[in-house]
N, C-alpha and C. Protein backbone atom coordinates (compact mmCIF):
# COMPACT_ATOMS: atom_id res chain seq x y z
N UNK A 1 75.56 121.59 113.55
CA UNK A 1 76.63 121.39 112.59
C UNK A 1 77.97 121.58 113.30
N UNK A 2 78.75 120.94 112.53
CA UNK A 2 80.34 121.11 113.73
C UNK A 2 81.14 121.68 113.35
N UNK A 3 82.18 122.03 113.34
CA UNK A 3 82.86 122.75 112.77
C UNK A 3 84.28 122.04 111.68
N UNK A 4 84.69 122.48 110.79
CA UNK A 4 85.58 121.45 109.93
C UNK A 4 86.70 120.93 110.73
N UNK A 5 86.91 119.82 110.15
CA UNK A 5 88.10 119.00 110.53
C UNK A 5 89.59 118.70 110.01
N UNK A 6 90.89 118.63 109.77
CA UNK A 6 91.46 117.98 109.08
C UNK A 6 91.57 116.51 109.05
N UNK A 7 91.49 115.90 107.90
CA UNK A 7 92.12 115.14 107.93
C UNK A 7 93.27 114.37 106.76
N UNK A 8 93.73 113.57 106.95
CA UNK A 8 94.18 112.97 105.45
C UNK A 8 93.67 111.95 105.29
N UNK A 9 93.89 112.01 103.64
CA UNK A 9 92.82 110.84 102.80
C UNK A 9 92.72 109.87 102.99
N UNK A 10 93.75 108.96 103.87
CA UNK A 10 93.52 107.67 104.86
C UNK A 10 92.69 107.54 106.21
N UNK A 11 92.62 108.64 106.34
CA UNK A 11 92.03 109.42 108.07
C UNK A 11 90.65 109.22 107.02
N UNK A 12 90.41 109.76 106.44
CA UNK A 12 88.84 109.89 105.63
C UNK A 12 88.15 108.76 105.46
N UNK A 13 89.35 108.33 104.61
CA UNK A 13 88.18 106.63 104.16
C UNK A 13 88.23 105.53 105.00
N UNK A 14 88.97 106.28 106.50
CA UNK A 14 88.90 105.18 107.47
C UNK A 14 87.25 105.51 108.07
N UNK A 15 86.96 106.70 108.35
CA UNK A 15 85.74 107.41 108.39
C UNK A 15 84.65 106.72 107.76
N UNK A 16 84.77 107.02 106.13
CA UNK A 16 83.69 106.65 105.87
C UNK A 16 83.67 105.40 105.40
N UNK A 17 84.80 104.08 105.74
CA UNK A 17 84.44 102.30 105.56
C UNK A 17 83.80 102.23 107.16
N UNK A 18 83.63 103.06 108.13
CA UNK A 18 83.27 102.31 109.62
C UNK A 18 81.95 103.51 109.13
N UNK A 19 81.64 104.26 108.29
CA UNK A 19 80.64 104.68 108.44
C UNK A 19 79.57 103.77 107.44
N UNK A 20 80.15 103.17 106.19
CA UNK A 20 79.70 102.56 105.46
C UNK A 20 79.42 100.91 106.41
N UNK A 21 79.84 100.43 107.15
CA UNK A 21 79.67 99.32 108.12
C UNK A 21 78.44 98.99 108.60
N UNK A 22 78.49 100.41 109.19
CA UNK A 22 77.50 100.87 110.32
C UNK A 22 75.96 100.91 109.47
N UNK A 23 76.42 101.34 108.26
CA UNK A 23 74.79 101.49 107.53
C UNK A 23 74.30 100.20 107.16
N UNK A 24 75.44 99.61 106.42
CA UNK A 24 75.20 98.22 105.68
C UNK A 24 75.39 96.76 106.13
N UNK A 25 75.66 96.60 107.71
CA UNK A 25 76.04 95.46 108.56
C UNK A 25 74.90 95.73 109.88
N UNK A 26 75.53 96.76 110.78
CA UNK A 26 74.96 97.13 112.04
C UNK A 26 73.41 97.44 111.92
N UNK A 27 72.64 98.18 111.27
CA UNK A 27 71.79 98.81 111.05
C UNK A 27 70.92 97.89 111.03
N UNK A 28 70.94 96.95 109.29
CA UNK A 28 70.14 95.49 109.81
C UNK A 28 70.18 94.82 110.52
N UNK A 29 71.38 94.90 111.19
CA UNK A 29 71.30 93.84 112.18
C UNK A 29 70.73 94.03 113.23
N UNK A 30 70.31 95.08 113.65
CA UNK A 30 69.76 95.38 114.95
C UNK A 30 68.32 95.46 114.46
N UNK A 31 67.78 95.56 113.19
CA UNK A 31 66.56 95.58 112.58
C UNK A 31 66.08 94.69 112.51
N UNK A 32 66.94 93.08 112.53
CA UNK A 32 66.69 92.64 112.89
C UNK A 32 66.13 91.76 114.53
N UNK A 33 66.85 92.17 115.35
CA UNK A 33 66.73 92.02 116.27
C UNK A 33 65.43 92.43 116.97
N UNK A 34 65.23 93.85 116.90
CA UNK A 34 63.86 94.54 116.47
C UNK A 34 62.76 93.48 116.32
N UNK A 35 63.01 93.49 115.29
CA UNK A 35 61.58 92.48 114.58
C UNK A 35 61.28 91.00 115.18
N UNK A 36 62.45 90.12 115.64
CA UNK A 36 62.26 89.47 116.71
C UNK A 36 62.17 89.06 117.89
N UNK A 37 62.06 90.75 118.38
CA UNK A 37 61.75 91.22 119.64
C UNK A 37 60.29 91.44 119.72
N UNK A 38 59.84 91.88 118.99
CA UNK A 38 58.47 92.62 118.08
C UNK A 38 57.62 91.17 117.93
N UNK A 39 58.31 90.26 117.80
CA UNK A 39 57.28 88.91 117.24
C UNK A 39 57.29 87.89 118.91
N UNK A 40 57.65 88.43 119.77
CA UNK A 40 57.56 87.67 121.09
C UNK A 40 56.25 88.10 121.86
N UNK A 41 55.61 88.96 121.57
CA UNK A 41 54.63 89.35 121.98
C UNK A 41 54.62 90.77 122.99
N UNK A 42 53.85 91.22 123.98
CA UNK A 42 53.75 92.19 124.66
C UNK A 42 55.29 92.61 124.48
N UNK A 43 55.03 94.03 124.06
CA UNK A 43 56.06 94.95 124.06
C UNK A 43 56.21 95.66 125.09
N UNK A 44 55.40 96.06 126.02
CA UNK A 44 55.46 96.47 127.56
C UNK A 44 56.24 95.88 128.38
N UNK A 45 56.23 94.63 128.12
CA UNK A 45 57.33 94.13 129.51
C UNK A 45 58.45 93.11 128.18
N UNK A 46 58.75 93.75 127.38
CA UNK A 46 59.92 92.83 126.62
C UNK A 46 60.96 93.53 126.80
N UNK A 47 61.94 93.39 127.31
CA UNK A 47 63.59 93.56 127.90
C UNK A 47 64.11 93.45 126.81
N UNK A 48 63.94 92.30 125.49
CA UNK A 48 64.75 92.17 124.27
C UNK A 48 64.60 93.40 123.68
N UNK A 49 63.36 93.58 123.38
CA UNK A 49 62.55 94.59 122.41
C UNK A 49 63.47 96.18 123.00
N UNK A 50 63.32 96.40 124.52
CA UNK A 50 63.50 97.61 125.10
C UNK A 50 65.18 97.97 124.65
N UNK A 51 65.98 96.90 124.77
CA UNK A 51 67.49 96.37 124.19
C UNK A 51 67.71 97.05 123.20
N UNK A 52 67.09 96.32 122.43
CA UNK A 52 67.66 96.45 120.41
C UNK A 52 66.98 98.02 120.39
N UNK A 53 66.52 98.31 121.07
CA UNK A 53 65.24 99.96 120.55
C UNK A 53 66.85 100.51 120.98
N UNK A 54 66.84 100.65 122.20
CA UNK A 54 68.06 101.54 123.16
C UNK A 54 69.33 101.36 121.92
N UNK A 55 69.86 100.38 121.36
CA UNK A 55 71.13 99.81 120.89
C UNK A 55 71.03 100.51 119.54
N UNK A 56 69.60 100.52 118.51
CA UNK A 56 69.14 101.33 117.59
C UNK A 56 69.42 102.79 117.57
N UNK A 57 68.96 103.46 119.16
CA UNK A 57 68.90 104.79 119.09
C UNK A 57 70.69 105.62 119.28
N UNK A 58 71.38 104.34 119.90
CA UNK A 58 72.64 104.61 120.18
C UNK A 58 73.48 104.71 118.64
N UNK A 59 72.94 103.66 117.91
CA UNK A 59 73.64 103.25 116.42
C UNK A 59 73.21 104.23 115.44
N UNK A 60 71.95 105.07 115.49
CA UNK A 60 71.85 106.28 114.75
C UNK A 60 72.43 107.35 115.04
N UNK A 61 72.57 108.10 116.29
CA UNK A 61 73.09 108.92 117.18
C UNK A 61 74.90 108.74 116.28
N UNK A 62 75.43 107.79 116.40
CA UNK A 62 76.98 107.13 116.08
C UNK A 62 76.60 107.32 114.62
N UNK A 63 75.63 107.26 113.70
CA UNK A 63 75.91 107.37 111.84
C UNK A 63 75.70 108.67 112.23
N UNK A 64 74.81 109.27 112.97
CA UNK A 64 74.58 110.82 112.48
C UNK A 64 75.38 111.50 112.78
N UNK A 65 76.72 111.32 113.55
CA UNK A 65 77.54 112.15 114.22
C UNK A 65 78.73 111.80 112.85
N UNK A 66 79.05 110.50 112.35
CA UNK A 66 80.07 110.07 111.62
C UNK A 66 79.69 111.16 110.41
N UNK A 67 78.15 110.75 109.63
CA UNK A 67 78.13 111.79 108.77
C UNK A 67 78.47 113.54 108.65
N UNK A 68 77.96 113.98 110.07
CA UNK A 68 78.34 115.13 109.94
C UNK A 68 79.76 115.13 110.14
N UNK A 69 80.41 114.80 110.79
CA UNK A 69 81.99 114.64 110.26
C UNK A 69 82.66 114.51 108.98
N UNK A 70 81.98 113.94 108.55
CA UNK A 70 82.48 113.45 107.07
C UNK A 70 82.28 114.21 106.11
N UNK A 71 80.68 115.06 106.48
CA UNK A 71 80.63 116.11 105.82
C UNK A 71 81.29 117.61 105.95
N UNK A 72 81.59 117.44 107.06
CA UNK A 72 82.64 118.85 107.21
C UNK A 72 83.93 118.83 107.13
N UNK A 73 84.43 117.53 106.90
CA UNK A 73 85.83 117.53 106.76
C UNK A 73 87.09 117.62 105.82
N UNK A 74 88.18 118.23 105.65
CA UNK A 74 88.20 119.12 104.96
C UNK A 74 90.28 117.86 104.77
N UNK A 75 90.16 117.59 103.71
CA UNK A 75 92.12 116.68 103.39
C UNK A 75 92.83 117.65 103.35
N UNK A 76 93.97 117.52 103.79
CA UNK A 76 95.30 118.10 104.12
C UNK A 76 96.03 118.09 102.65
N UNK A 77 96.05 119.14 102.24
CA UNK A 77 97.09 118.82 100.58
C UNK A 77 98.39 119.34 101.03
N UNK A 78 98.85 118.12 101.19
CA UNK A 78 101.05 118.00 101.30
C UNK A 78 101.35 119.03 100.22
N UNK A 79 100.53 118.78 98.91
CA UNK A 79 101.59 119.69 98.11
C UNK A 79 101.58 121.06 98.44
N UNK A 80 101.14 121.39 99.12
CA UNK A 80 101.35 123.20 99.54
C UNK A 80 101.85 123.40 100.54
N UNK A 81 102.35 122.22 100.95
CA UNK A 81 102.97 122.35 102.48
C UNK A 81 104.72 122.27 102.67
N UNK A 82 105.26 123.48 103.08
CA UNK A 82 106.38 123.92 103.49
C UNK A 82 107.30 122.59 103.66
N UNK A 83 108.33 122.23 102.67
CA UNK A 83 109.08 120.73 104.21
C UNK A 83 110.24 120.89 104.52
N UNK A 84 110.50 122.51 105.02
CA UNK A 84 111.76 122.90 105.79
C UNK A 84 111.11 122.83 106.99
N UNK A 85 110.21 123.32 107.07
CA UNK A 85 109.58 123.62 108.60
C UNK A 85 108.47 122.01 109.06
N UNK A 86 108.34 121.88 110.29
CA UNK A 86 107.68 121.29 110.93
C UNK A 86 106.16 121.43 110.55
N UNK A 87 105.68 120.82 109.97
CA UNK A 87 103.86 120.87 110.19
C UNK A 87 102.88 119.93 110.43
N UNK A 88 101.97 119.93 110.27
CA UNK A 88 101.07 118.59 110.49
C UNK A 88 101.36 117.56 109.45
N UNK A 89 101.30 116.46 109.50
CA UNK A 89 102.02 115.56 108.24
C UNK A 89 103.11 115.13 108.08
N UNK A 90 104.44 116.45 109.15
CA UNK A 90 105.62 115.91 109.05
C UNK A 90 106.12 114.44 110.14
N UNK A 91 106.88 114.46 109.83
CA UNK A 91 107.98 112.77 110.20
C UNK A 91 108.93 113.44 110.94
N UNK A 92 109.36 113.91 111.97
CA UNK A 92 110.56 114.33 112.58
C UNK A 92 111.02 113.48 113.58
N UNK A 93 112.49 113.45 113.25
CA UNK A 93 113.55 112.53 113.69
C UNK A 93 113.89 113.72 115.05
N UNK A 94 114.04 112.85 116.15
CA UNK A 94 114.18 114.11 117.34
C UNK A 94 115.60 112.84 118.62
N UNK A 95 116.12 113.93 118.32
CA UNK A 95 117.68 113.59 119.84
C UNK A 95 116.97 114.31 121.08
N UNK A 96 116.78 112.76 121.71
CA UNK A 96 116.40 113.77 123.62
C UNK A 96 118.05 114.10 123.95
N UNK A 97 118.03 115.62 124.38
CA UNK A 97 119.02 115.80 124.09
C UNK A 97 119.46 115.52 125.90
N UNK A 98 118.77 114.92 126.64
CA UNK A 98 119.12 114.62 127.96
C UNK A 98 119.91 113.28 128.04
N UNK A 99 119.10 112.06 127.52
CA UNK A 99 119.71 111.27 127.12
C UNK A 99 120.21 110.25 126.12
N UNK A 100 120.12 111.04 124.86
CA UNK A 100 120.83 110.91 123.86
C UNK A 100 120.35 110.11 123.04
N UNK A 101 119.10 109.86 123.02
CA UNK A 101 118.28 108.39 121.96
C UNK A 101 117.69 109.25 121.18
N UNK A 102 116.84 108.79 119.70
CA UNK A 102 116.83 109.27 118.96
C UNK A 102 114.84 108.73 118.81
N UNK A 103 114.14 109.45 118.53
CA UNK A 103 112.95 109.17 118.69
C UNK A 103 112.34 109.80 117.35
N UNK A 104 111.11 108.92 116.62
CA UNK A 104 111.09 109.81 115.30
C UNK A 104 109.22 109.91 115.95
N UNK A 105 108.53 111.00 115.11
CA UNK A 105 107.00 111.46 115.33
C UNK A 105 106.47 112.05 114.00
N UNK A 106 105.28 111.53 113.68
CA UNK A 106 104.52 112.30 112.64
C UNK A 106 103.32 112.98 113.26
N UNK A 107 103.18 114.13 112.92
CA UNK A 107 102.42 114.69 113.11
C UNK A 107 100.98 114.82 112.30
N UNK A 108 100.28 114.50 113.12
CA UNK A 108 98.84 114.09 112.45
C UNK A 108 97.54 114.60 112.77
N UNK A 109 96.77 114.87 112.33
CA UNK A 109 95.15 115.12 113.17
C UNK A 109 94.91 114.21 114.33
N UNK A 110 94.47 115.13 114.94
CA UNK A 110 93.70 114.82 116.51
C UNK A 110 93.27 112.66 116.35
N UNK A 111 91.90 113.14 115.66
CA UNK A 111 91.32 111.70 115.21
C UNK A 111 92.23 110.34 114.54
N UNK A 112 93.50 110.96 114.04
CA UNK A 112 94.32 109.83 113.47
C UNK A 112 95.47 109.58 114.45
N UNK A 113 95.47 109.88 115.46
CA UNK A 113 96.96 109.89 116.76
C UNK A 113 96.89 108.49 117.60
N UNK A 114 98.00 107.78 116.97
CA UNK A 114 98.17 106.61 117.11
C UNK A 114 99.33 106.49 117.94
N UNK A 115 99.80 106.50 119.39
CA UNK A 115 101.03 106.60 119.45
C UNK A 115 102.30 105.22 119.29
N UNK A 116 101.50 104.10 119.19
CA UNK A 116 102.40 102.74 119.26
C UNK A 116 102.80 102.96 117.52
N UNK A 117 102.42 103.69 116.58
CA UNK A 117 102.37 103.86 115.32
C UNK A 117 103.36 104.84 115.08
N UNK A 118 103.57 105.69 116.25
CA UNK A 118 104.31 107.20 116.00
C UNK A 118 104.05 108.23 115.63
N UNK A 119 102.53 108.70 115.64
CA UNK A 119 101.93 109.26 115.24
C UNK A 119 101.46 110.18 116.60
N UNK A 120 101.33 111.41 116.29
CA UNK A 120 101.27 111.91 117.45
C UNK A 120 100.33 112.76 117.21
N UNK A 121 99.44 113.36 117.94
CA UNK A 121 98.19 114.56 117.49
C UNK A 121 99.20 115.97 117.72
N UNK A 122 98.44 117.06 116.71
CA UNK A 122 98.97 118.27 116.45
C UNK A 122 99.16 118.64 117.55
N UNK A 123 98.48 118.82 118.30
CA UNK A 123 97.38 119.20 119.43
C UNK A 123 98.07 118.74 120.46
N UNK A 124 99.04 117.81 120.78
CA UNK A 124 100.07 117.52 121.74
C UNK A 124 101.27 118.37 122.28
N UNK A 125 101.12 118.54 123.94
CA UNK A 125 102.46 119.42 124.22
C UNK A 125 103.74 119.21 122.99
N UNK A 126 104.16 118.03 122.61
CA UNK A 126 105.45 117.78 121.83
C UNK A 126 105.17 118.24 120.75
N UNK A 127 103.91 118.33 119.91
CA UNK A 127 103.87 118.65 118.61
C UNK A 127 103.94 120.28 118.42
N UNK A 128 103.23 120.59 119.67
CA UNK A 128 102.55 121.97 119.83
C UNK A 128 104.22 122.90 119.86
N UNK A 129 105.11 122.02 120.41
CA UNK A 129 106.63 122.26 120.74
C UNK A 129 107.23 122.39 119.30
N UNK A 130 106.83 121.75 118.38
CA UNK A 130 107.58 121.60 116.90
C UNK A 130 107.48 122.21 116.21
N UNK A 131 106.20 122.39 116.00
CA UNK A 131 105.20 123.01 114.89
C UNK A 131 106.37 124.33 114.64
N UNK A 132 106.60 124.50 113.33
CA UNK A 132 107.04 125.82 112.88
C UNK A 132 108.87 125.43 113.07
N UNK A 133 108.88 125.07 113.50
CA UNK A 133 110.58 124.76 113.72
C UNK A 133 111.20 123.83 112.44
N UNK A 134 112.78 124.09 112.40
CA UNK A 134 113.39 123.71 111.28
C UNK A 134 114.68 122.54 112.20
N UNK A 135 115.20 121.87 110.77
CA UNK A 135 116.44 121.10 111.20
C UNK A 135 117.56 121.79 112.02
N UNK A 136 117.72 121.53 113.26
CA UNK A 136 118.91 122.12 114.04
C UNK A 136 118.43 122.97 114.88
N UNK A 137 117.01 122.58 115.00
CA UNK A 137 116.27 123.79 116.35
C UNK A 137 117.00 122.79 117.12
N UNK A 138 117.19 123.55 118.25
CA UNK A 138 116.32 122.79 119.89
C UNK A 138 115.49 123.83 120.34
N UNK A 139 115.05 122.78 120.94
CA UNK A 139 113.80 123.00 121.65
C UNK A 139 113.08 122.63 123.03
N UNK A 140 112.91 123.30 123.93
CA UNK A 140 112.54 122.66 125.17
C UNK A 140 110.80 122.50 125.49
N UNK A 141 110.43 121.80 125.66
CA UNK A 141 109.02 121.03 125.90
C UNK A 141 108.47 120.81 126.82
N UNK A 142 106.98 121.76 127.53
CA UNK A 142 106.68 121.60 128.99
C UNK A 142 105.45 119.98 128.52
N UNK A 143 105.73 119.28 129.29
CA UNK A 143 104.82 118.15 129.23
C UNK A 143 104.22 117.43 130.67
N UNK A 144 103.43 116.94 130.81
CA UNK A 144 102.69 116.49 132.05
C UNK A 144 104.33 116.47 133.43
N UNK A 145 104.92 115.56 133.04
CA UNK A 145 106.25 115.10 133.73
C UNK A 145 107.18 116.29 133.92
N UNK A 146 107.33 116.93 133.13
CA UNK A 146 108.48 118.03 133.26
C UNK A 146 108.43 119.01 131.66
N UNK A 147 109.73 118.92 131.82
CA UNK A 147 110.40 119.79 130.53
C UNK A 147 110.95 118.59 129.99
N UNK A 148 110.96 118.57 128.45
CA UNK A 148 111.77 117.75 127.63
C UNK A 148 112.71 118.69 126.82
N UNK A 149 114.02 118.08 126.49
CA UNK A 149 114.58 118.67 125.61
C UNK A 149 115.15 118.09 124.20
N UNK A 150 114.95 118.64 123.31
CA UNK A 150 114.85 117.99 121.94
C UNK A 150 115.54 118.51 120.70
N UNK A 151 116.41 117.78 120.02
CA UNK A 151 116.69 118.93 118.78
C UNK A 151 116.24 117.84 117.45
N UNK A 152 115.92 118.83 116.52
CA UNK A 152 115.57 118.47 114.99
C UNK A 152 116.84 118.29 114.22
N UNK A 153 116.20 116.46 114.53
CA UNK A 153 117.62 115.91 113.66
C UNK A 153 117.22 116.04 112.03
N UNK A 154 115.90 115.71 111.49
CA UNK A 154 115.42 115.39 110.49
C UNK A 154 113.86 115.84 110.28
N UNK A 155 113.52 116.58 109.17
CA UNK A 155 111.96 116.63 108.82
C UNK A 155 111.99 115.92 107.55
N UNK A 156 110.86 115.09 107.57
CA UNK A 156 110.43 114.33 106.35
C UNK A 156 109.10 114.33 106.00
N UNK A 157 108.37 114.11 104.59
CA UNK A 157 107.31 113.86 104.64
C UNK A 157 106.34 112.05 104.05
């Protein structure tokens, strides 16, 4: 069993439509494959048959891991959540204060961190930098490259 997850309710039912896929598209389909692997004759030396078995055991392994996810995972309720301060969920508008552009980030679960989206995982030097901070911090940021420096132009949710 794994241990709980966050996520939000879009993070979820992205979960369980690729988990619902997997049962009701993938599953037969490789069941099928199966069965006309199965109807070629000797199963000892069939390469198709040995295929779809291997591709089967990979595609259960992938539902049984999605389910237990799904079953331990636990939605983020915004409404109890602080929106002076920085938290998972927030939208912050950030000035590099080196060279002066203005960069915005939401902070999101691990599994939903999209960065061409702006979405950034909690769990990131920059987020890990935010978390708990208010409008008019700065803040300096150790990241792979260096130090960043940053101030909180804006929290939103």
């Amino acid at each position: 069993m794994s241990e709980s997850k966050y996520y939000t309710k879009e993070g979820l039912d992205k979960l369980r439509q690729e988990l619902n896929h997997l049962t009701t598209i993938e599953r037969p389909s490789i069941s099928r494959q199966i069965a006309e692997a199965r109807d070629k004759g000797d199963l000892s030396e069939n390469a198709e048959y040995d295929a779809a078995k291997n591709a089967q055991g990979m595609l259960e392994m992938k539902i049984a891991r999605l389910q237990d996810e799904i079953s331990n995972a636990r939605i983020i309720d915004e409404s109890k959540m602080d929106l002076k301060k920085v938290l998972i969920l927030s939208t912050v508008k950030l000035s590099n204060l080196k060279n002066d552009t203005l960069v915005t980030y939401t902070l999101v679960p691990e599994s939903e961190a999209n960065l061409k989206l702006g979405k950034i995982s909690v769990s990131s030097p920059i987020a890990k930098g935010l978390l708990g901070k208010i409008v008019g911090d700065k803040v300096e940021i150790e990241v792979p490259a260096g130090k960043l420096n940053f101030e909180i132009i804006e929290i939103s949710r």
